[in-house]
Every structure is written in C-alpha cells, then in structure tokens.
C-alpha atoms as a PDB file:
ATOM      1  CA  UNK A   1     -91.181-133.672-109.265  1.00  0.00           C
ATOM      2  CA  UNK A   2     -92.257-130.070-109.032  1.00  0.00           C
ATOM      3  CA  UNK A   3     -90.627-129.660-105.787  1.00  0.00           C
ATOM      4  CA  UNK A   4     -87.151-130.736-107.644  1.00  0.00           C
ATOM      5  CA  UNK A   5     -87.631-128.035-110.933  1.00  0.00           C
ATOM      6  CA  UNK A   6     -88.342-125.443-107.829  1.00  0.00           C
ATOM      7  CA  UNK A   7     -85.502-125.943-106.283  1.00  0.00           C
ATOM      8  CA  UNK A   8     -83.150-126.570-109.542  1.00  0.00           C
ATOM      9  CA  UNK A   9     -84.816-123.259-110.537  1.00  0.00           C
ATOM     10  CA  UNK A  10     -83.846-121.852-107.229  1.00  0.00           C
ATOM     11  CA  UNK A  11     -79.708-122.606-107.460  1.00  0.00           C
ATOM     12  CA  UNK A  12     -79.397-121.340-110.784  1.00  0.00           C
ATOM     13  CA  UNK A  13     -81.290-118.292-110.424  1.00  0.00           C
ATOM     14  CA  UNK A  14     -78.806-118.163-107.234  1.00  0.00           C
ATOM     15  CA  UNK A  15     -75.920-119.311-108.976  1.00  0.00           C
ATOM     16  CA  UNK A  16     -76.788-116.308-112.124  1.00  0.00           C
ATOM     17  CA  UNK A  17     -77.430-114.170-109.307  1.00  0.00           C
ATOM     18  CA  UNK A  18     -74.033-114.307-107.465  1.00  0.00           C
ATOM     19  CA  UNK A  19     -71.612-114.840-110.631  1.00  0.00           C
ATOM     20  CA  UNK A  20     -73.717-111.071-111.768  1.00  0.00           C
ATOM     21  CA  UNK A  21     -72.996-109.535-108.707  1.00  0.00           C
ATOM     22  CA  UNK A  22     -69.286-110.742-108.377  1.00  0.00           C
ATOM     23  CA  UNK A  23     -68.724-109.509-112.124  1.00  0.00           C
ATOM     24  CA  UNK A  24     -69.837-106.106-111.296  1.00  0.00           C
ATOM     25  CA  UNK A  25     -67.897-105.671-107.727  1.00  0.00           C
ATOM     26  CA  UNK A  26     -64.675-107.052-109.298  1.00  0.00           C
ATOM     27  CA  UNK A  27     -64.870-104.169-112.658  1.00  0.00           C
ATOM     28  CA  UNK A  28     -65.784-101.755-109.352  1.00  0.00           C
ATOM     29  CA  UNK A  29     -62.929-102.894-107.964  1.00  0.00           C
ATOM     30  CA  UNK A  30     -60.767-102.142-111.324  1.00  0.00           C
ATOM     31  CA  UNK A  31     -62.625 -98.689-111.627  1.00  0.00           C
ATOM     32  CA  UNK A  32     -61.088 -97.699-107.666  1.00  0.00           C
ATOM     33  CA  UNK A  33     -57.807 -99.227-108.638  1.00  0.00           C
ATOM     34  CA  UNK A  34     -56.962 -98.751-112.051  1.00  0.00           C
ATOM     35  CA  UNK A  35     -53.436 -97.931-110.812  1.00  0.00           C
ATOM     36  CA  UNK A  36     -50.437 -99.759-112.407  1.00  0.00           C
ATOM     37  CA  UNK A  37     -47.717-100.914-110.135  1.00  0.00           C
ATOM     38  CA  UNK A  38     -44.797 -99.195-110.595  1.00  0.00           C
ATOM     39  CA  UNK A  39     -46.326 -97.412-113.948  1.00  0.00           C
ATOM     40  CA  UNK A  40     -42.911 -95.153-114.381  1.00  0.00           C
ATOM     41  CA  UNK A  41     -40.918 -97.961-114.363  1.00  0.00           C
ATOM     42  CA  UNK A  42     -43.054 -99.332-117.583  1.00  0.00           C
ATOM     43  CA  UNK A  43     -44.217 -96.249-119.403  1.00  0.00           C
ATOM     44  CA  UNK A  44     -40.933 -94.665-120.292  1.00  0.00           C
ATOM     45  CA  UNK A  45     -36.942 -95.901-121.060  1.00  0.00           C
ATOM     46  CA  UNK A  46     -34.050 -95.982-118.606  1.00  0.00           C
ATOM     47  CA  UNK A  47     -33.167 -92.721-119.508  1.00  0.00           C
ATOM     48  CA  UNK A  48     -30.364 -91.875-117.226  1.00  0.00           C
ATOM     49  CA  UNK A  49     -27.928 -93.979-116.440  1.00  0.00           C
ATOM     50  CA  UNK A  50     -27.327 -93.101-113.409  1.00  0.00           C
ATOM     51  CA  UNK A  51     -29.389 -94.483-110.639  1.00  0.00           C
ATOM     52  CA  UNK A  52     -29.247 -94.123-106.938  1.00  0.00           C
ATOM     53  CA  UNK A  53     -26.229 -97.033-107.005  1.00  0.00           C
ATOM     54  CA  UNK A  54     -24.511 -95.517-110.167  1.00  0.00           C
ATOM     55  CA  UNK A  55     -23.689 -95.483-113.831  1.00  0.00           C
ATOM     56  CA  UNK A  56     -22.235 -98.650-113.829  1.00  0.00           C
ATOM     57  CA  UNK A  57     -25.623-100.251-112.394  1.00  0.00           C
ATOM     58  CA  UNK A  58     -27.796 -97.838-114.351  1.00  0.00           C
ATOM     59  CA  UNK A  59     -25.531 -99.712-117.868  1.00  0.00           C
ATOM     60  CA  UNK A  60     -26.100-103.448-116.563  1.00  0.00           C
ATOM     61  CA  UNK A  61     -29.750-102.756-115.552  1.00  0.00           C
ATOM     62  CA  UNK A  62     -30.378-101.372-119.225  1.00  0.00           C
ATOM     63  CA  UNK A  63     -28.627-104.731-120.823  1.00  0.00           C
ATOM     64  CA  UNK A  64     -31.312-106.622-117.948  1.00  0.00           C
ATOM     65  CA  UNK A  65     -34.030-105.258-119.702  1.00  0.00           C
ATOM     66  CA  UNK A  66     -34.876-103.786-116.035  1.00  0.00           C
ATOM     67  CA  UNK A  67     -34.898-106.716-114.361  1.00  0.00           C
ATOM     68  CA  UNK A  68     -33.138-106.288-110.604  1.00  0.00           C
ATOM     69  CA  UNK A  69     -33.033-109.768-110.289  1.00  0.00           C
ATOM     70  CA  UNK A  70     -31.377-110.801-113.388  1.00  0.00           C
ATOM     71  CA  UNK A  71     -28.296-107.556-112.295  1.00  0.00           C
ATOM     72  CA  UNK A  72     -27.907-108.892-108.984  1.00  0.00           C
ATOM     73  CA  UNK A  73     -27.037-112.406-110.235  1.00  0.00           C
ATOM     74  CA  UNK A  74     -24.451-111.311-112.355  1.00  0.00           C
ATOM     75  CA  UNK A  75     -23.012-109.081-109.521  1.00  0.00           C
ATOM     76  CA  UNK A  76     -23.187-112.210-107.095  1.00  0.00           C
ATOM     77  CA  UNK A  77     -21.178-114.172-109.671  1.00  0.00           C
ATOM     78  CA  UNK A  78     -18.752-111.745-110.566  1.00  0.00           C
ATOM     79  CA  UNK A  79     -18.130-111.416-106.991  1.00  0.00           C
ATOM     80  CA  UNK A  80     -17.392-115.044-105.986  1.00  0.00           C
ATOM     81  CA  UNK A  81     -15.371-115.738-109.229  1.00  0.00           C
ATOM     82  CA  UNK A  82     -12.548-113.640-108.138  1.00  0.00           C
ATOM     83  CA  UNK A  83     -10.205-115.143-105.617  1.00  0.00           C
ATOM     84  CA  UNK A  84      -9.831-113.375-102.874  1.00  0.00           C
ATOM     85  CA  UNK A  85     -13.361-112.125-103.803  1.00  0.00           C
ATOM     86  CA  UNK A  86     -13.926-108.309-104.434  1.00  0.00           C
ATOM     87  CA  UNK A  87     -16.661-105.388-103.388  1.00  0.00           C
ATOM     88  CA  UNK A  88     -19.993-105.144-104.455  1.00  0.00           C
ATOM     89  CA  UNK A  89     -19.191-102.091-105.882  1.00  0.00           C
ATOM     90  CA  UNK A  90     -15.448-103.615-107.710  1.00  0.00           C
ATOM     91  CA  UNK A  91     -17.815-106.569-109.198  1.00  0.00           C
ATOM     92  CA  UNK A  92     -20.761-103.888-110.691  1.00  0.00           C
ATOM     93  CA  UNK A  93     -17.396-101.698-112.165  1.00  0.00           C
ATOM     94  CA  UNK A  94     -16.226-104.862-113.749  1.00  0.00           C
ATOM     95  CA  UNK A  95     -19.184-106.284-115.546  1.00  0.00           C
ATOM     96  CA  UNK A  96     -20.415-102.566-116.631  1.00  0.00           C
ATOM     97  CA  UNK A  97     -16.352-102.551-118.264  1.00  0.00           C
ATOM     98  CA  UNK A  98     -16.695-106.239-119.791  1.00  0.00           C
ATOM     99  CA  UNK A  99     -20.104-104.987-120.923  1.00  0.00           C
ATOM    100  CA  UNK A 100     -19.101-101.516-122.500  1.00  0.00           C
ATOM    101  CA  UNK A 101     -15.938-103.436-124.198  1.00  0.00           C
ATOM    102  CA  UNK A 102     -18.445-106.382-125.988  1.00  0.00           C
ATOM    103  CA  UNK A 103     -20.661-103.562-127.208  1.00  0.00           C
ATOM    104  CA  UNK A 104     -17.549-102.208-129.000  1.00  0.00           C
END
C-alpha cells in the first residue's frame, strides 16, 4: 500500500512538474514572439484607396471589411455572369461602379 501512495505521489508531482514547465516555455515563447501577423493590416483603416491592383479594388476591399477572399468571390461572379465573359480587370470596374451607384 505504501508502494502505491509512492508512486501516485510520484505522477502527480511529475504531472505538476511538466504542466509548470510547459506554462512557462509557452509565455517564453509569447515573450520572443509577441509579433502580430500582419499588424498594419489591423492597427489602422484602408486609408488609400488605391492599392497595388487599383482604386476600384482598394473601394470593394473597403465594403469587404478587408477580407481578400470575400473581393475575389464577387470578382469571380461578376466575371462568369456576363456572356461572353469579361476581364478581371472589366469585372473589378463594374462592381466598384454598381457599388459607388448603391452608396448614392
């Protein structure tokens, strides 16, 4: 019976031991990286609209919130809707137009 509280003793001390030790390396880890990905993208507004792709993407990214993703659907639709279908850059033109005239 001793030989079991021993040993039960044993794991948790081991088990208090590691969880301690894994606390303190992962706030280390924090400390070295405290860097925010993409930190200029989150700390301040869209402020011009013109990116490296244009004003027209610079307005639609701005109604996305900032989300790439979200722009590059809407270009992808307005793109196959027309028939024949048009340009990248005729489909960003369109929606930034059909965007500026709702905001009217």
């Amino acid at each position: 019976m001793l030989i079991f509280a021993l040993l039960s003793l044993l794991v948790i001390a081991a088990i208090v031991a590691w969880s301690l030790k894994s606390g303190k390396r992962k706030n280390k880890k924090t400390v070295d990286d405290s860097r925010i990905y993409a930190a200029h993208t989150q700390s301040r507004p869209l402020e011009p609209l013109e990116h490296s792709t244009g004003h027209a993407f610079g307005l639609l990214l701005k109604a996305a919130r900032g989300d790439r993703s979200v722009v590059e659907k809407w270009i992808m639709a307005e793109q196959h809707q027309n028939m024949p279908p048009i340009s990248r850059d005729g489909a960003i033109e369109q929606l930034a137009q059909r965007l500026q005239a709702s905001r009217r």
